[in-house]
PDB file of N, CA and C in Angstrom:
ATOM      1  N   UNK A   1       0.826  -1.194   0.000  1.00  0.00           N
ATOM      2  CA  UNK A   1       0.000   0.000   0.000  1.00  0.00           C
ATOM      3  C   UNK A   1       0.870   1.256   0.000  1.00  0.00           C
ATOM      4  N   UNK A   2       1.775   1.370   1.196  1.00  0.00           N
ATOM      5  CA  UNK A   2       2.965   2.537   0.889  1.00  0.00           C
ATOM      6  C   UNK A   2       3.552   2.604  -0.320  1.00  0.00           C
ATOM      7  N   UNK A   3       4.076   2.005  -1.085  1.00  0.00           N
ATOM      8  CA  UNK A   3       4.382   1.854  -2.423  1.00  0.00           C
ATOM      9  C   UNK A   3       3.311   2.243  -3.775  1.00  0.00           C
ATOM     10  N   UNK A   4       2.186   2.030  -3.263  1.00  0.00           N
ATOM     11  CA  UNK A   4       1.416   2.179  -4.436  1.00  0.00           C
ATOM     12  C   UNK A   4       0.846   4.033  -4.119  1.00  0.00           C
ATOM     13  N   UNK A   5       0.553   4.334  -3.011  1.00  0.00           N
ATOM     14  CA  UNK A   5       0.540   6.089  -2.451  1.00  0.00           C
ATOM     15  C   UNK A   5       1.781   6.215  -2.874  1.00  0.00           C
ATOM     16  N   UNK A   6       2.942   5.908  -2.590  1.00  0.00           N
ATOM     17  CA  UNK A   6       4.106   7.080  -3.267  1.00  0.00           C
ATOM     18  C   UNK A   6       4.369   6.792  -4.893  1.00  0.00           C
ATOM     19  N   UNK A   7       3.866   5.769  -5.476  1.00  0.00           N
ATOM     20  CA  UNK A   7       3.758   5.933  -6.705  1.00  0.00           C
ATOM     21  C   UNK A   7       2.560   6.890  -7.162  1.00  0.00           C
ATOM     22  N   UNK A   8       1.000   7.221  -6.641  1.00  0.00           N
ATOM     23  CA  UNK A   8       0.322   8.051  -7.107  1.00  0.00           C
ATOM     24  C   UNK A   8       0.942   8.920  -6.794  1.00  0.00           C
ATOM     25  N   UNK A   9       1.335   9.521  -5.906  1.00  0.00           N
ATOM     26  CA  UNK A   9       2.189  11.134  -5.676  1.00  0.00           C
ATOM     27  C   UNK A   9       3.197  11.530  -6.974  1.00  0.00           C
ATOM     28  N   UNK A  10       3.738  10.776  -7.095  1.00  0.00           N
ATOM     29  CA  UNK A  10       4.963  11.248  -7.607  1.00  0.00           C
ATOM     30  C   UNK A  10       4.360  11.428  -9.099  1.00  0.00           C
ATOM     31  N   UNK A  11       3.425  10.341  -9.674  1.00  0.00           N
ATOM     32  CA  UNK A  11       3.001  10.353 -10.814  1.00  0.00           C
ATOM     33  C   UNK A  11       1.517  11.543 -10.791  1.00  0.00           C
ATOM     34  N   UNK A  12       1.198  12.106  -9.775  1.00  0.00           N
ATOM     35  CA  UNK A  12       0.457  13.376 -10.299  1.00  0.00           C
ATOM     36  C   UNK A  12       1.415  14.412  -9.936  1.00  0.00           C
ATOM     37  N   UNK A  13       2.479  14.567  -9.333  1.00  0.00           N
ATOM     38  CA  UNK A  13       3.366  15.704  -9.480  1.00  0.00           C
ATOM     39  C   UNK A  13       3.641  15.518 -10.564  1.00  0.00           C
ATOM     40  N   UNK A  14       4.036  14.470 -11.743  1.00  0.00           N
ATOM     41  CA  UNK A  14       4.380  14.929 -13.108  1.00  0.00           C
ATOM     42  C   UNK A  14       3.607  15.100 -13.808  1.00  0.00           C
ATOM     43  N   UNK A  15       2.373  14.595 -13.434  1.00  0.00           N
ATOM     44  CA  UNK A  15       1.535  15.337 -14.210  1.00  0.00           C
ATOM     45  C   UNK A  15       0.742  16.797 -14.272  1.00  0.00           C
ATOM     46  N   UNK A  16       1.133  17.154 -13.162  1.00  0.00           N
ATOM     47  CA  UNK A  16       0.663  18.638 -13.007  1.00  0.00           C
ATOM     48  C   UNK A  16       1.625  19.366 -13.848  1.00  0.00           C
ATOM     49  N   UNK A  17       3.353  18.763 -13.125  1.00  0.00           N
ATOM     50  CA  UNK A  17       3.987  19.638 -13.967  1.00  0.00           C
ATOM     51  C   UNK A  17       3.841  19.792 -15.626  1.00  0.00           C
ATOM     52  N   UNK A  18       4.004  18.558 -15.934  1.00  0.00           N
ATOM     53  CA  UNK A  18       3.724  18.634 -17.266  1.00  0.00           C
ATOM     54  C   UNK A  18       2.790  19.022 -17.983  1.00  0.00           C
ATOM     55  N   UNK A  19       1.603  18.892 -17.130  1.00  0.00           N
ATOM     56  CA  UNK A  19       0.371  19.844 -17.713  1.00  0.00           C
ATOM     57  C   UNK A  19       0.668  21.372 -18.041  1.00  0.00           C
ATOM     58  N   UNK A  20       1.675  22.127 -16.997  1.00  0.00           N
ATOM     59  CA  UNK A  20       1.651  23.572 -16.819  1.00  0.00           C
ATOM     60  C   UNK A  20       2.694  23.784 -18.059  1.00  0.00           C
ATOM     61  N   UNK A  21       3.652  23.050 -17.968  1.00  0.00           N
ATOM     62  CA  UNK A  21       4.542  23.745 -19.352  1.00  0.00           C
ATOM     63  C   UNK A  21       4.032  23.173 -20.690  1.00  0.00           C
ATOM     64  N   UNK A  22       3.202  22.511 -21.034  1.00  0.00           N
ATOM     65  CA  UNK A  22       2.310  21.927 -22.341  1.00  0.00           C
ATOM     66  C   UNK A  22       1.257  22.596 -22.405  1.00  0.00           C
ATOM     67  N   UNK A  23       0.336  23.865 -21.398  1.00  0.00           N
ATOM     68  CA  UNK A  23      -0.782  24.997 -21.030  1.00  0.00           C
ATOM     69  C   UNK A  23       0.247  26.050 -20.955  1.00  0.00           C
ATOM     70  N   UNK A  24       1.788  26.251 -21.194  1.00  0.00           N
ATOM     71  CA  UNK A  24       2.385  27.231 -21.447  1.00  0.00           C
ATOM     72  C   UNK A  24       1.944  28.433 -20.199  1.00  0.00           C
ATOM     73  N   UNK A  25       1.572  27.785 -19.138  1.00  0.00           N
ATOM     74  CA  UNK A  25       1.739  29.087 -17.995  1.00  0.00           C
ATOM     75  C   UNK A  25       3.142  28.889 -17.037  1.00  0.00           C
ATOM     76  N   UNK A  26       4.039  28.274 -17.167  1.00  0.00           N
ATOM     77  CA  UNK A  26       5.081  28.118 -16.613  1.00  0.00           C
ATOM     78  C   UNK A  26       6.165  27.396 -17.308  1.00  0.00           C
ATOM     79  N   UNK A  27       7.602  28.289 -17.091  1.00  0.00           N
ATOM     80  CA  UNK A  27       8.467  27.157 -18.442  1.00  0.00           C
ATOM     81  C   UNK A  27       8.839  26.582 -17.187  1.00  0.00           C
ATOM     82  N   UNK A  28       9.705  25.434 -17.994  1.00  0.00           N
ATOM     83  CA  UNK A  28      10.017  24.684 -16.883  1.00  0.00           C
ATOM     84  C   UNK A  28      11.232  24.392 -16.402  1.00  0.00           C
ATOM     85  N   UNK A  29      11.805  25.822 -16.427  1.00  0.00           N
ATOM     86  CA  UNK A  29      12.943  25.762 -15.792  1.00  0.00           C
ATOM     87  C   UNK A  29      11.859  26.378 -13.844  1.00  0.00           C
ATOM     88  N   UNK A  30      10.939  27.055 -14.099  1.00  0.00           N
ATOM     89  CA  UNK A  30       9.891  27.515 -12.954  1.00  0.00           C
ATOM     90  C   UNK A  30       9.340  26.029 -12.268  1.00  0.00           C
ATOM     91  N   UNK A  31       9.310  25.074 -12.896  1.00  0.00           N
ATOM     92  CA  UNK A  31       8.516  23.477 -12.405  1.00  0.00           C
ATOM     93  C   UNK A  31       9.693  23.127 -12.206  1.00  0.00           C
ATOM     94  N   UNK A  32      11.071  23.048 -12.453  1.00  0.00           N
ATOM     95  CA  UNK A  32      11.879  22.722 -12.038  1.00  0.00           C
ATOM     96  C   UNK A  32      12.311  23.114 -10.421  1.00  0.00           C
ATOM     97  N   UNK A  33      12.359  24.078 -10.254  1.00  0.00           N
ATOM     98  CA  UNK A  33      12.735  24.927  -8.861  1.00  0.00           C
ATOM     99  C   UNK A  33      11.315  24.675  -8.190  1.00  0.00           C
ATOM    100  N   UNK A  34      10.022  24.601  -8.417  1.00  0.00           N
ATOM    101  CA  UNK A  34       9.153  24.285  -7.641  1.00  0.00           C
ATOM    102  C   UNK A  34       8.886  23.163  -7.314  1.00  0.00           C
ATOM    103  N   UNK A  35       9.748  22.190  -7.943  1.00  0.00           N
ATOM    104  CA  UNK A  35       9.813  20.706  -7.411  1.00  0.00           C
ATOM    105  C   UNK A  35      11.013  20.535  -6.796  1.00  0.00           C
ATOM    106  N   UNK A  36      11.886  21.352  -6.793  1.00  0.00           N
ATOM    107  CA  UNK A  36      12.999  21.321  -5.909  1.00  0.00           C
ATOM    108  C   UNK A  36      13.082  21.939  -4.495  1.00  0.00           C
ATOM    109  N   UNK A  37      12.437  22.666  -4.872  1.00  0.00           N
ATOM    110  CA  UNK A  37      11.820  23.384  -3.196  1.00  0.00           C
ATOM    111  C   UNK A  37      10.952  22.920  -2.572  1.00  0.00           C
ATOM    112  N   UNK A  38       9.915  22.081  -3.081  1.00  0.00           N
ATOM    113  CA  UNK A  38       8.974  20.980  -2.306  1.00  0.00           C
ATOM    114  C   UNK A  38       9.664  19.801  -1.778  1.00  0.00           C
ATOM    115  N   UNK A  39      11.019  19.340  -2.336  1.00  0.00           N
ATOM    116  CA  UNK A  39      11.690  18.003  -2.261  1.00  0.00           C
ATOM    117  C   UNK A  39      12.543  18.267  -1.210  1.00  0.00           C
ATOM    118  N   UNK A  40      12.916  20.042  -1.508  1.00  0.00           N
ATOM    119  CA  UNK A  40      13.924  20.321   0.092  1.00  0.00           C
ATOM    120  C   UNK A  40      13.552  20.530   1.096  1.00  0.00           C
ATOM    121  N   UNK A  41      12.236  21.085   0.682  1.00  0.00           N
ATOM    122  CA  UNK A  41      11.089  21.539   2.419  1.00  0.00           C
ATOM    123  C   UNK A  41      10.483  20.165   2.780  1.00  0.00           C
ATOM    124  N   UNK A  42      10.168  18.453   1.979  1.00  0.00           N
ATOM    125  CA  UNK A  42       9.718  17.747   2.414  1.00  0.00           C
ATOM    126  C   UNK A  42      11.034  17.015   3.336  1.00  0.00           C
ATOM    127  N   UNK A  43      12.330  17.045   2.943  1.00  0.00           N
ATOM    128  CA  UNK A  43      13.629  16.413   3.530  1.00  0.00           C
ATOM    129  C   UNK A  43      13.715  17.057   4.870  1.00  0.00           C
ATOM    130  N   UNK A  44      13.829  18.123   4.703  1.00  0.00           N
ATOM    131  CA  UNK A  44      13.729  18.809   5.901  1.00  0.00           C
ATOM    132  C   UNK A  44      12.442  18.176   6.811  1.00  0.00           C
ATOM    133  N   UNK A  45      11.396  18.923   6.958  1.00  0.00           N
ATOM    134  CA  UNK A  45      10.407  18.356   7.918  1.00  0.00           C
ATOM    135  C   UNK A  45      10.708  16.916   8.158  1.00  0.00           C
ATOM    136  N   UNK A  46      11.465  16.064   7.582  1.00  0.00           N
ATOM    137  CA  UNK A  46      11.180  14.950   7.773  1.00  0.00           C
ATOM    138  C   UNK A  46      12.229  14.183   8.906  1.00  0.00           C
ATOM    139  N   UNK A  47      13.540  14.915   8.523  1.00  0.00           N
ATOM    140  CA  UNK A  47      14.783  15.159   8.991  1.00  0.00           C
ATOM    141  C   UNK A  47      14.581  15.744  10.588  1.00  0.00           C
ATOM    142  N   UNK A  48      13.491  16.552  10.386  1.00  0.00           N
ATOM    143  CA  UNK A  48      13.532  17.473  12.157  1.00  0.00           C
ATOM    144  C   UNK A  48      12.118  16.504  12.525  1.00  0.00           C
ATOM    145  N   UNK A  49      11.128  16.012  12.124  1.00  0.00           N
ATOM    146  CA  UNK A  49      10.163  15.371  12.773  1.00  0.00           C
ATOM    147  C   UNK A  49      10.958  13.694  13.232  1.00  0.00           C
ATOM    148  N   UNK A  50      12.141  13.205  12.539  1.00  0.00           N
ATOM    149  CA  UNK A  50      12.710  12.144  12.652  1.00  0.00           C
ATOM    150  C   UNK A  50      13.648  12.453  13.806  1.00  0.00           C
ATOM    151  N   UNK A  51      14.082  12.976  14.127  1.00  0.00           N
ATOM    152  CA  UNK A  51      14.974  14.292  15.063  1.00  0.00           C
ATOM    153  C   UNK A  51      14.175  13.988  16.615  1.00  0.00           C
ATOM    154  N   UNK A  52      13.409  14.883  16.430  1.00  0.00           N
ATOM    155  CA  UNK A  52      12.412  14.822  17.516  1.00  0.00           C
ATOM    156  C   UNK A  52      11.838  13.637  18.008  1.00  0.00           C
ATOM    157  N   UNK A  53      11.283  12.615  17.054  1.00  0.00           N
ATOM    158  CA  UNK A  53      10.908  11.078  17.727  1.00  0.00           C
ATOM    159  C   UNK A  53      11.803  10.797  18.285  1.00  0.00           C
ATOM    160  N   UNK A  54      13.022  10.628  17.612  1.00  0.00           N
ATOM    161  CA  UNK A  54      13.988   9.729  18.147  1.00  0.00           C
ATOM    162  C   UNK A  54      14.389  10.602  19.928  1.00  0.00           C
ATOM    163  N   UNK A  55      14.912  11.621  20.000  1.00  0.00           N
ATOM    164  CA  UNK A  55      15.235  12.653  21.202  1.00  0.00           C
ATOM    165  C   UNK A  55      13.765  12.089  22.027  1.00  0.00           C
ATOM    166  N   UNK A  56      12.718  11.790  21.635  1.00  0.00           N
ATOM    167  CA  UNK A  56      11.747  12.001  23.127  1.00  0.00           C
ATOM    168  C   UNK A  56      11.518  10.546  22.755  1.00  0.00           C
ATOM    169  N   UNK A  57      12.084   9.356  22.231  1.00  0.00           N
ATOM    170  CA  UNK A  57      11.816   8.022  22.799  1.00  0.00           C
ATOM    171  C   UNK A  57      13.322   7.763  23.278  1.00  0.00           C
ATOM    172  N   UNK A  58      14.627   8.605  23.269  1.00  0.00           N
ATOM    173  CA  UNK A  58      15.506   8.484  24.064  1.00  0.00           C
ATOM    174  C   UNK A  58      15.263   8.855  25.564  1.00  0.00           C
ATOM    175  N   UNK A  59      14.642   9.870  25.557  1.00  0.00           N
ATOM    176  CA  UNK A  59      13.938  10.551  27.031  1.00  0.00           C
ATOM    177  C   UNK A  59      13.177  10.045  27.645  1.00  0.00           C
ATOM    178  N   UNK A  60      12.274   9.042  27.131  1.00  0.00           N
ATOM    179  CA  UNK A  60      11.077   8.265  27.314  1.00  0.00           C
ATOM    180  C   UNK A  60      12.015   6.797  28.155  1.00  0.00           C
ATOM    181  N   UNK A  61      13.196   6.731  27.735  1.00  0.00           N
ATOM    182  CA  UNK A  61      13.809   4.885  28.162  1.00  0.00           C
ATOM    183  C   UNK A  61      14.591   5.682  29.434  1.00  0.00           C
ATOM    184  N   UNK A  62      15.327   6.588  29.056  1.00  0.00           N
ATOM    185  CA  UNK A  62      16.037   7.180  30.561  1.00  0.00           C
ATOM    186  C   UNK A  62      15.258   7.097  31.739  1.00  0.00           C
ATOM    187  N   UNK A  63      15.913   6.290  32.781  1.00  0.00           N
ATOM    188  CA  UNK A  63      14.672   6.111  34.176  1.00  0.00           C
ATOM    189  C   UNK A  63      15.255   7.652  34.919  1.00  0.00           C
ATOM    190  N   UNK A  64      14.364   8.206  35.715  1.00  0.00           N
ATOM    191  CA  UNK A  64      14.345   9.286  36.376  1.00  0.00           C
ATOM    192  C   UNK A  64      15.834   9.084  37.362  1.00  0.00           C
ATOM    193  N   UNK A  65      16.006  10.810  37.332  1.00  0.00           N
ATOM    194  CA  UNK A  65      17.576  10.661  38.244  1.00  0.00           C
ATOM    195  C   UNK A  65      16.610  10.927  39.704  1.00  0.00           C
ATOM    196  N   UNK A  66      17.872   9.919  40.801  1.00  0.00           N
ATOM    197  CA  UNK A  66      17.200  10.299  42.044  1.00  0.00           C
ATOM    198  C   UNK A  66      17.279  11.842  42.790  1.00  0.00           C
ATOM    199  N   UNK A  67      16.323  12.186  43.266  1.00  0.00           N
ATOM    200  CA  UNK A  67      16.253  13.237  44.128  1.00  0.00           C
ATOM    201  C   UNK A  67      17.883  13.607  45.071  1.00  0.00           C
ATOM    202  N   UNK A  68      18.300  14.483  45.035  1.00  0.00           N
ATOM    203  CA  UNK A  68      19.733  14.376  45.900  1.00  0.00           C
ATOM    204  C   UNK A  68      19.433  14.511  47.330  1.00  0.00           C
ATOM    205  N   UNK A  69      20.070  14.039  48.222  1.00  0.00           N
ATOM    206  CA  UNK A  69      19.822  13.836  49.443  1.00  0.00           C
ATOM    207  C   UNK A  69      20.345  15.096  50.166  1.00  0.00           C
ATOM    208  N   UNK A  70      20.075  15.828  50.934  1.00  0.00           N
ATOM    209  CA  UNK A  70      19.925  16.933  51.873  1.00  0.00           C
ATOM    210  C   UNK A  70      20.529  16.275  53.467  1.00  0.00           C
ATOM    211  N   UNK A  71      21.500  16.894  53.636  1.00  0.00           N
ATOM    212  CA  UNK A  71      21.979  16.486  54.988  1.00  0.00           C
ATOM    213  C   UNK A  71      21.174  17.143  56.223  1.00  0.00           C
TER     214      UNK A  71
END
């Protein structure tokens, strides 16, 4: 099922793009950089949301430090 969703994605991103420079409202050196900036903003989020799981299921296994003792 994951495989067959990232095959529809990828195959209507080319088809949008290709729709827009064959409807001549964007050349495609413009679909170029707008698929490159979606590919760097999706790496990213993915990179800092992968970041973050991992940091709070490291935090999550650490057992609590004891209270320090007071003379």
């Amino acid at each position: 099922a994951r495989s067959a969703v990232i095959a529809l994605a990828i195959s209507l991103i080319a088809a949008v793009s290709v729709s827009r420079v064959y409807l001549g409202v964007h050349w495609t050196s413009d679909i170029a950089a707008g698929v490159s900036a979606g590919v760097i903003w999706f790496g990213a989020t993915t990179v800092a949301y992968e970041a973050t799981r991992r940091i709070r299921r490291l935090h999550a296994k650490q057992p609590a430090l004891p209270l320090a003792k007071t003379p």
